[in-house]
PDB file of N, CA and C in Angstrom:
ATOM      1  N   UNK A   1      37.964 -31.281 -22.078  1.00  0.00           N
ATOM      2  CA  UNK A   1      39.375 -31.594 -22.147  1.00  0.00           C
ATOM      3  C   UNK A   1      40.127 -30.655 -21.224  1.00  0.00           C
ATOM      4  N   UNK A   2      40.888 -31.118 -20.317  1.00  0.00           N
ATOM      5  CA  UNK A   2      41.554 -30.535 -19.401  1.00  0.00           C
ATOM      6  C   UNK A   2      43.163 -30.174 -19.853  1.00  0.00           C
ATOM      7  N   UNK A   3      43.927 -29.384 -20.118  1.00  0.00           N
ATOM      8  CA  UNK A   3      45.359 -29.770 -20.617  1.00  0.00           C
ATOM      9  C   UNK A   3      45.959 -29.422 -19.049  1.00  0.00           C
ATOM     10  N   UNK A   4      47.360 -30.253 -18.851  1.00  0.00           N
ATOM     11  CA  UNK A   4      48.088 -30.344 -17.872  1.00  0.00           C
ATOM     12  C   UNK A   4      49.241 -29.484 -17.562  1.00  0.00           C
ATOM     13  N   UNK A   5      49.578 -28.811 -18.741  1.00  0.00           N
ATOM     14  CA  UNK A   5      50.311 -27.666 -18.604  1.00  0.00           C
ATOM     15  C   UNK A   5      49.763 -25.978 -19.770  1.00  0.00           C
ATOM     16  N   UNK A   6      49.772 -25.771 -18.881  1.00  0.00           N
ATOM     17  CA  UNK A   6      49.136 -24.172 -20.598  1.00  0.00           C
ATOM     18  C   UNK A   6      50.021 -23.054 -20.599  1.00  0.00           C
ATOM     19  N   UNK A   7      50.635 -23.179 -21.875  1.00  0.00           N
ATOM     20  CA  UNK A   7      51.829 -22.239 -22.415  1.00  0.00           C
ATOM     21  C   UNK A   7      51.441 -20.963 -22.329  1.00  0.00           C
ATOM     22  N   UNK A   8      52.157 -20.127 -21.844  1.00  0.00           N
ATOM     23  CA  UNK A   8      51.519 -19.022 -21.789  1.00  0.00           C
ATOM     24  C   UNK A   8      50.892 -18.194 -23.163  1.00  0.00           C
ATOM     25  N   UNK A   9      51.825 -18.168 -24.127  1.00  0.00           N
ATOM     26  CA  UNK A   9      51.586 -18.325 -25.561  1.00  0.00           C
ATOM     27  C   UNK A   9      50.409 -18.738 -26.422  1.00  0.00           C
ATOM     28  N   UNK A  10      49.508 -19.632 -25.408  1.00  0.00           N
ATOM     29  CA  UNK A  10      48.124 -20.552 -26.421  1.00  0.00           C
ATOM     30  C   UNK A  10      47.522 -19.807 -26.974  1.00  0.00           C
ATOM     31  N   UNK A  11      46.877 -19.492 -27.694  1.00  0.00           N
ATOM     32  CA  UNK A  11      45.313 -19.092 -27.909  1.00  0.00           C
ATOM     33  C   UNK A  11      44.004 -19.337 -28.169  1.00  0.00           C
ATOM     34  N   UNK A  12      44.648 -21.055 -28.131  1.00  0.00           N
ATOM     35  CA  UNK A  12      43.143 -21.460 -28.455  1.00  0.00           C
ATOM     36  C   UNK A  12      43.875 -23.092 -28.786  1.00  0.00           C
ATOM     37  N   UNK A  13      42.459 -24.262 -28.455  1.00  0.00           N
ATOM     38  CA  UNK A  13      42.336 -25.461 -28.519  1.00  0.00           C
ATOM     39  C   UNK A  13      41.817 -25.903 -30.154  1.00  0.00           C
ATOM     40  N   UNK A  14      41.979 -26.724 -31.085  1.00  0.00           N
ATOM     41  CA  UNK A  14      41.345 -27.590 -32.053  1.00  0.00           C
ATOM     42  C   UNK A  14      41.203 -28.790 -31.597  1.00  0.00           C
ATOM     43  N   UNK A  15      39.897 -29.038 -31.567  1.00  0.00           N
ATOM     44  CA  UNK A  15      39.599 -30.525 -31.397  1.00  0.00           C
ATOM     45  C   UNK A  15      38.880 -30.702 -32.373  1.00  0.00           C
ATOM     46  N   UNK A  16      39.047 -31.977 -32.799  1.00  0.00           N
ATOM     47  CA  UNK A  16      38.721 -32.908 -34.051  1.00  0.00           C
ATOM     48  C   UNK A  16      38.299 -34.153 -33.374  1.00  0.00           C
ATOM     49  N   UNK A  17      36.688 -34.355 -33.820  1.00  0.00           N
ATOM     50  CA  UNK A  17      36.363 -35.600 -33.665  1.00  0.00           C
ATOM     51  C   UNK A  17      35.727 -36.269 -34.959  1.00  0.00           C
ATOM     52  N   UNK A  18      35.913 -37.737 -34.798  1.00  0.00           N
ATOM     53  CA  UNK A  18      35.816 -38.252 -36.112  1.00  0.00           C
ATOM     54  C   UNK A  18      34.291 -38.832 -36.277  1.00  0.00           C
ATOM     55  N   UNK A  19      33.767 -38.652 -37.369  1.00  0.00           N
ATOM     56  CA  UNK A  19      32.351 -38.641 -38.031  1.00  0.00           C
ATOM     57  C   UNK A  19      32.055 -39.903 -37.559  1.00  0.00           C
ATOM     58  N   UNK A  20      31.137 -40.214 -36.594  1.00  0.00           N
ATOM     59  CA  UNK A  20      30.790 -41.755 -36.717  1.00  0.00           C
ATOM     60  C   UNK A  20      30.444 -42.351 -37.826  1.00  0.00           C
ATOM     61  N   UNK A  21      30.469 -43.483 -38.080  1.00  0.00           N
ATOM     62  CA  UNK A  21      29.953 -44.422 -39.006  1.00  0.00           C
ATOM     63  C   UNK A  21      28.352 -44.079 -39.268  1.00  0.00           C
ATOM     64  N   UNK A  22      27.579 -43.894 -38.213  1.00  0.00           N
ATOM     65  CA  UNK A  22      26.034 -43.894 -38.659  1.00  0.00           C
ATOM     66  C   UNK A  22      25.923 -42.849 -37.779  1.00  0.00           C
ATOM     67  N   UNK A  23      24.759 -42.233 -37.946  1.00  0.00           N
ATOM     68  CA  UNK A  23      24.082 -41.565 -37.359  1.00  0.00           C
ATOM     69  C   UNK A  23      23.275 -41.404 -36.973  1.00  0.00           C
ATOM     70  N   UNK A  24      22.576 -42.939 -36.443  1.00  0.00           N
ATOM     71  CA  UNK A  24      22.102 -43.711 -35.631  1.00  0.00           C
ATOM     72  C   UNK A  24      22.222 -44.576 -34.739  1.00  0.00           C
ATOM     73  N   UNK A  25      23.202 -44.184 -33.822  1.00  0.00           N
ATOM     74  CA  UNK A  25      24.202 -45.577 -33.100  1.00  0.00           C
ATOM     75  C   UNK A  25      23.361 -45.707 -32.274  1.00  0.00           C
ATOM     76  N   UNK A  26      21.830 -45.857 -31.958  1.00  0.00           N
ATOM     77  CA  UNK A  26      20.906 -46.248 -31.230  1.00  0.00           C
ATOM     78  C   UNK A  26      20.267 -47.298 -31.673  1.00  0.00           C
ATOM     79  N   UNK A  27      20.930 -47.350 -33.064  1.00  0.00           N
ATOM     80  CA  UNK A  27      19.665 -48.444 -34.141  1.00  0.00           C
ATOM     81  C   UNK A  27      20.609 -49.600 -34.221  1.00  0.00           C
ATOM     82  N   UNK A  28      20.873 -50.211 -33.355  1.00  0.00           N
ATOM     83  CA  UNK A  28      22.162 -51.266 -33.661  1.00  0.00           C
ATOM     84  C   UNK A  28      21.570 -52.618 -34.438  1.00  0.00           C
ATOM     85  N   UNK A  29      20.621 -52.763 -34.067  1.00  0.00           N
ATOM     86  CA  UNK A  29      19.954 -53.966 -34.471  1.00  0.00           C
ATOM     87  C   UNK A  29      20.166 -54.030 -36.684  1.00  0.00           C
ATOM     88  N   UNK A  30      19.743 -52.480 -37.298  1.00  0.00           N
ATOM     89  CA  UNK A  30      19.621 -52.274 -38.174  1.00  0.00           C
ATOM     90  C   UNK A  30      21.124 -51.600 -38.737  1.00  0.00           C
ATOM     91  N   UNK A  31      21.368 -52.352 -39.909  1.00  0.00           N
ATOM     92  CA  UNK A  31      23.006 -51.706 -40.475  1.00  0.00           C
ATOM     93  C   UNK A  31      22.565 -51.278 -41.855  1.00  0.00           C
ATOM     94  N   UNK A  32      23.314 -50.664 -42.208  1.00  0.00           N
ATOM     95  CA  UNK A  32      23.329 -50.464 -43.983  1.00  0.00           C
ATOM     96  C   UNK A  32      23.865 -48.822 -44.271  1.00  0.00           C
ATOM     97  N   UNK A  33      23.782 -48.808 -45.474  1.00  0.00           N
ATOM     98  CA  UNK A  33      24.390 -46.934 -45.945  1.00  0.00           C
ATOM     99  C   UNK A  33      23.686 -46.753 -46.900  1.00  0.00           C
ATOM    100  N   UNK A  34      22.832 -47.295 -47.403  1.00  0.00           N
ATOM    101  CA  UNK A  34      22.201 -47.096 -48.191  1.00  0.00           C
ATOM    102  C   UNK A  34      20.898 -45.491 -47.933  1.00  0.00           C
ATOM    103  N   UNK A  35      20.470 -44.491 -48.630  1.00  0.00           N
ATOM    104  CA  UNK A  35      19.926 -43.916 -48.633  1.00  0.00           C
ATOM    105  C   UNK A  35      18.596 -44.221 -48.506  1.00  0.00           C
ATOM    106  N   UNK A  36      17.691 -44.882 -48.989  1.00  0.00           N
ATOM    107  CA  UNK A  36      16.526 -45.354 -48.389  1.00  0.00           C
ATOM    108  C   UNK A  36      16.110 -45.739 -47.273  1.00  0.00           C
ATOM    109  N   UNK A  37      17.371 -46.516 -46.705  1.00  0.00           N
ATOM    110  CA  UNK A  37      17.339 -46.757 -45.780  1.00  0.00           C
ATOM    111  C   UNK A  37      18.046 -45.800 -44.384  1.00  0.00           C
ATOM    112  N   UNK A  38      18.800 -45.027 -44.645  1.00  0.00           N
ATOM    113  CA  UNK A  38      18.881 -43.551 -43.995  1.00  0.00           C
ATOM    114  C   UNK A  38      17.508 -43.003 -43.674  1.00  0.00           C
ATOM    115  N   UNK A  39      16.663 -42.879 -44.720  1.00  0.00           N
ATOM    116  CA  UNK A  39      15.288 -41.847 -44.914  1.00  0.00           C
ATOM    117  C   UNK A  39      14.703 -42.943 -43.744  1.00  0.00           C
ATOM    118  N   UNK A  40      14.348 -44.091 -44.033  1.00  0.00           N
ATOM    119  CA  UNK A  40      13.491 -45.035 -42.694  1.00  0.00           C
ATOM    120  C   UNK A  40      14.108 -44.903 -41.715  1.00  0.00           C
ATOM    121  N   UNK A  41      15.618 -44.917 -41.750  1.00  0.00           N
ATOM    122  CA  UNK A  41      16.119 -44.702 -40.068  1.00  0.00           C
ATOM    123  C   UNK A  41      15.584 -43.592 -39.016  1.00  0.00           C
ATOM    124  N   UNK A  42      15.564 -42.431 -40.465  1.00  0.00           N
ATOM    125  CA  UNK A  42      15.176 -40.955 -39.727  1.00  0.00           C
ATOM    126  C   UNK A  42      13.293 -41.380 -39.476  1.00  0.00           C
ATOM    127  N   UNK A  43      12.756 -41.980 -39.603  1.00  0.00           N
ATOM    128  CA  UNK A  43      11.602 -42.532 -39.681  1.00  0.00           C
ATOM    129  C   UNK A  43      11.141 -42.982 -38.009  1.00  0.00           C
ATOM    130  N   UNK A  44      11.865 -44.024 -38.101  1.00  0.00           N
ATOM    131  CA  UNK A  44      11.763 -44.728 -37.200  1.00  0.00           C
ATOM    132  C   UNK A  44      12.322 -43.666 -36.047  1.00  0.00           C
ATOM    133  N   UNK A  45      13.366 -43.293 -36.010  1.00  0.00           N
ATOM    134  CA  UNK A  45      13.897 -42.053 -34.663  1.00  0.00           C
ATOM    135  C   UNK A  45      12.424 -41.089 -34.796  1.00  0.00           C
ATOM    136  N   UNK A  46      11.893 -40.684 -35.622  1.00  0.00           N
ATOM    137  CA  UNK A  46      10.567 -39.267 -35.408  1.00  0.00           C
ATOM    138  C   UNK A  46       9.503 -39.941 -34.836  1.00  0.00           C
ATOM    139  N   UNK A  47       9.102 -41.057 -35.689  1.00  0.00           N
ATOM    140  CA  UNK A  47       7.435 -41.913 -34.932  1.00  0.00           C
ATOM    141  C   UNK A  47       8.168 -42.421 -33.725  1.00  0.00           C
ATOM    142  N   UNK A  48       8.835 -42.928 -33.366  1.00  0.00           N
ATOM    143  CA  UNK A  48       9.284 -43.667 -32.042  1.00  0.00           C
ATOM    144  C   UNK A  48       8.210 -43.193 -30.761  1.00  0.00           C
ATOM    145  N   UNK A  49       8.995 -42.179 -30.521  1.00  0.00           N
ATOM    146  CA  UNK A  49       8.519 -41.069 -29.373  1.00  0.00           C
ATOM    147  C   UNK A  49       7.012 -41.106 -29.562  1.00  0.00           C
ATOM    148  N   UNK A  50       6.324 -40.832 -30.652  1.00  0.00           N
ATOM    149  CA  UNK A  50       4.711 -40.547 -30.867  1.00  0.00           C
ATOM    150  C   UNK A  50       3.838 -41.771 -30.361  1.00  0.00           C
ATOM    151  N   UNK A  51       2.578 -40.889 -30.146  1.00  0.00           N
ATOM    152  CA  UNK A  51       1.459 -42.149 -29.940  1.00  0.00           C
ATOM    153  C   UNK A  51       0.838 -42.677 -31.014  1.00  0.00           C
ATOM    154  N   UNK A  52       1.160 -42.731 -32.526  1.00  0.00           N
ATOM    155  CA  UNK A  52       0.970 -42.955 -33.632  1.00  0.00           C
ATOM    156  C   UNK A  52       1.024 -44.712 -34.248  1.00  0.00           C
ATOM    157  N   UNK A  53       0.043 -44.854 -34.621  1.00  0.00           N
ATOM    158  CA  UNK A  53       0.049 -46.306 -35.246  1.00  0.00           C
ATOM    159  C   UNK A  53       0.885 -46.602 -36.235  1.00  0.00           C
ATOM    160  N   UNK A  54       1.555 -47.176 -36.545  1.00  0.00           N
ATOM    161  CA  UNK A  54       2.544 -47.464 -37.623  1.00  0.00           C
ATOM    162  C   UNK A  54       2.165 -48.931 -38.091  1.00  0.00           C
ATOM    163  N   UNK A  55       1.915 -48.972 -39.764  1.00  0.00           N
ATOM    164  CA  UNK A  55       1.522 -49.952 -40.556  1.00  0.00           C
ATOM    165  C   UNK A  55       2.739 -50.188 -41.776  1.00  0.00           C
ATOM    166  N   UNK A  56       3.508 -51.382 -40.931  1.00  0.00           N
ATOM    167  CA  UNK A  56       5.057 -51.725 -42.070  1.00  0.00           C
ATOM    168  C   UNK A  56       4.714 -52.918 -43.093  1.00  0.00           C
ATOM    169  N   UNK A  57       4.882 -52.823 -44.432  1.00  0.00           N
ATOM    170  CA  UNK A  57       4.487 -53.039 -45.444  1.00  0.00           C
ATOM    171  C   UNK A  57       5.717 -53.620 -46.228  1.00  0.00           C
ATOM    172  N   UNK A  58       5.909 -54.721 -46.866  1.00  0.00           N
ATOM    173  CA  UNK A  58       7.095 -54.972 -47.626  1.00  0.00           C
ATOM    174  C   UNK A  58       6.659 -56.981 -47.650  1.00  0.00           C
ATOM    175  N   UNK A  59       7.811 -57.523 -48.439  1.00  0.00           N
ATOM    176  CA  UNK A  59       7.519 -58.211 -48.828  1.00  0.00           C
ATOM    177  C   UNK A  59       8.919 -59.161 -47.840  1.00  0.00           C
ATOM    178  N   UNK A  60       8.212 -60.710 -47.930  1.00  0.00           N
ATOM    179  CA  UNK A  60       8.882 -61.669 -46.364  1.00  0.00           C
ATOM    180  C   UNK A  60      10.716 -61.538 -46.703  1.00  0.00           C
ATOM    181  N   UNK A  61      10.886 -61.296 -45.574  1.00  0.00           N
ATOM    182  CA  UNK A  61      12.771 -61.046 -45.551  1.00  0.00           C
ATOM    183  C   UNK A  61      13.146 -59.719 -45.578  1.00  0.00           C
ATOM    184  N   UNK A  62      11.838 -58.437 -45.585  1.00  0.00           N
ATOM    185  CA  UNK A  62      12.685 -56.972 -45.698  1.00  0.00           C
ATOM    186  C   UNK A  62      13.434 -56.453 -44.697  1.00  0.00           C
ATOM    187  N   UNK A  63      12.857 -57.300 -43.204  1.00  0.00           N
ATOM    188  CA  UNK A  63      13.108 -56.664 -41.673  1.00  0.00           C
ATOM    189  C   UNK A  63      11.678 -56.056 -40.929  1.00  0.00           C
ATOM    190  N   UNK A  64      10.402 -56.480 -41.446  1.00  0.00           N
ATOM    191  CA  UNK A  64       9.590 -54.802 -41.016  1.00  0.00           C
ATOM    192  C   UNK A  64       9.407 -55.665 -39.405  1.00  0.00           C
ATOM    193  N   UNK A  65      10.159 -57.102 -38.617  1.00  0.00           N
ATOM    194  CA  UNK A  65       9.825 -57.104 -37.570  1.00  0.00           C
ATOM    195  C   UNK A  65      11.036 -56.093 -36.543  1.00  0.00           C
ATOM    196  N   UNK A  66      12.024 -56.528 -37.674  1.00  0.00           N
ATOM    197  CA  UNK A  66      12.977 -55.307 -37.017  1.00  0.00           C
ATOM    198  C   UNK A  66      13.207 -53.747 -36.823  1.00  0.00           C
ATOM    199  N   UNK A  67      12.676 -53.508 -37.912  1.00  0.00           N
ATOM    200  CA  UNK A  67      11.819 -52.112 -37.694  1.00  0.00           C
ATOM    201  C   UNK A  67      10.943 -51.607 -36.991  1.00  0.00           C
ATOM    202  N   UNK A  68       9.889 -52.541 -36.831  1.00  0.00           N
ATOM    203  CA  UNK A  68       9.007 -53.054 -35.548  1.00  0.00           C
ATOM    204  C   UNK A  68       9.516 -53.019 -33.780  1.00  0.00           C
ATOM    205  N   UNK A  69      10.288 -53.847 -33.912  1.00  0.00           N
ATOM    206  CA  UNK A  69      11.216 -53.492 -32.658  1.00  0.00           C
ATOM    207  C   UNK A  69      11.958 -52.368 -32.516  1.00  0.00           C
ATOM    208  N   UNK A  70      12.493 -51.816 -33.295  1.00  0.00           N
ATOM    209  CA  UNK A  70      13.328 -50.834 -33.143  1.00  0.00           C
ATOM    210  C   UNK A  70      12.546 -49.379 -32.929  1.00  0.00           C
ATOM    211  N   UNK A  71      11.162 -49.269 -33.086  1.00  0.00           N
ATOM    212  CA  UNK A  71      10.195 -48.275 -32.869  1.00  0.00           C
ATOM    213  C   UNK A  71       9.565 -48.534 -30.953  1.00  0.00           C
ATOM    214  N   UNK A  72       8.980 -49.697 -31.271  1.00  0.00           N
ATOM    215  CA  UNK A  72       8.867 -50.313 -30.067  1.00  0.00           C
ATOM    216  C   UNK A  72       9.829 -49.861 -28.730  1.00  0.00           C
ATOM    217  N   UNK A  73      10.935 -50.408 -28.705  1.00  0.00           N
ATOM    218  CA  UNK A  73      12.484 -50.502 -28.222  1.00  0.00           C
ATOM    219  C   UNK A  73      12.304 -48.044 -27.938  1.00  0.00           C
ATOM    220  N   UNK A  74      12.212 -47.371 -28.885  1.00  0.00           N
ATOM    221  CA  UNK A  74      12.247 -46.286 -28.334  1.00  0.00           C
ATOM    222  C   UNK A  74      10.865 -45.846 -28.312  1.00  0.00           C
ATOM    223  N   UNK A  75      10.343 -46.362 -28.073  1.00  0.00           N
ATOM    224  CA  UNK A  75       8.785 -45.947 -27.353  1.00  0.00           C
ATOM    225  C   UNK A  75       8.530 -45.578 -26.418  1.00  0.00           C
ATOM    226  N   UNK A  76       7.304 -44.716 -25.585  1.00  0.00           N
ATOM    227  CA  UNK A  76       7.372 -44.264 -24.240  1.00  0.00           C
ATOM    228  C   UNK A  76       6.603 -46.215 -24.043  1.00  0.00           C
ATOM    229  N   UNK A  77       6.176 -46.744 -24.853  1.00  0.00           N
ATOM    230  CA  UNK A  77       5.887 -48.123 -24.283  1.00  0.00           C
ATOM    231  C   UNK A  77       6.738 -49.151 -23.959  1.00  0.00           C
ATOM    232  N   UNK A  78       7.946 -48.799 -24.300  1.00  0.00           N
ATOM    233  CA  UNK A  78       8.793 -49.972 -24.396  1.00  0.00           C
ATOM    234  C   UNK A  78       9.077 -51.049 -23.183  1.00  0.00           C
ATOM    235  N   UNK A  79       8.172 -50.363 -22.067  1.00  0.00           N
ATOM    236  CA  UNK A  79       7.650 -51.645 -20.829  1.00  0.00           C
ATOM    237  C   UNK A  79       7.269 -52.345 -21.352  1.00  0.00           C
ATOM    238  N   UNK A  80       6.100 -52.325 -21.782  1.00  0.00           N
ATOM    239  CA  UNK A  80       4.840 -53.090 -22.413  1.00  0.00           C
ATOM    240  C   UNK A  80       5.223 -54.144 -23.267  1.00  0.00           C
ATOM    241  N   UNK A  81       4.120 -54.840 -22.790  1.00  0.00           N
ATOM    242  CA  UNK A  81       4.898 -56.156 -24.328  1.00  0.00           C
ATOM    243  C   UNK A  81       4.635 -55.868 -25.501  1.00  0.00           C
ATOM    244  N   UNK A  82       6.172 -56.444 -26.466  1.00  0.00           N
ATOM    245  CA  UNK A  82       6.064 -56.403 -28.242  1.00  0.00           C
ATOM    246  C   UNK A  82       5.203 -57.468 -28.574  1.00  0.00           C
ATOM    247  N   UNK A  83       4.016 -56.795 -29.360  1.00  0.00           N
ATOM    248  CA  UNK A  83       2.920 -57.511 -29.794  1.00  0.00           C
ATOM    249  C   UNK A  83       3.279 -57.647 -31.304  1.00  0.00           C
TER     250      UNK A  83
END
């Protein structure tokens, strides 16, 4: 932040920025506030990066293809095709 005039008087700047909504604004595909689903978000951001196999488990309609992608999507593979 640049200011355009400075009082001789200042002593100092407060800036306030406001809490995003998530704290995952990389995971757009995936929404919610729920705490469980916080804990998988932080999940999915740690294995991403790794060369680690990931086996998603749940029952039809939970998302695990979207979870799937969203690991994929920050992968060092994410050239490669989603299998």
């Amino acid at each position: 932040m640049r200011l355009k005039a400075i009082p001789q008087d200042l002593l100092g700047v407060v800036l306030t920025f406001k809490e995003q909504a998530t704290k995952f604004p990389e995971l757009q595909d995936i929404i919610g506030q729920s705490e469980p689903l916080k804990e998988l978000l932080n999940l999915v951001v740690k294995v991403a990066p790794t060369d680690s196999t990931v086996l998603l488990l749940g029952e039809s309609g939970t998302g695990k293809e979207l979870v799937a992608r969203s690991i994929h999507d920050r992968s060092p593979r994410r050239e490669n095709r989603f299998v």
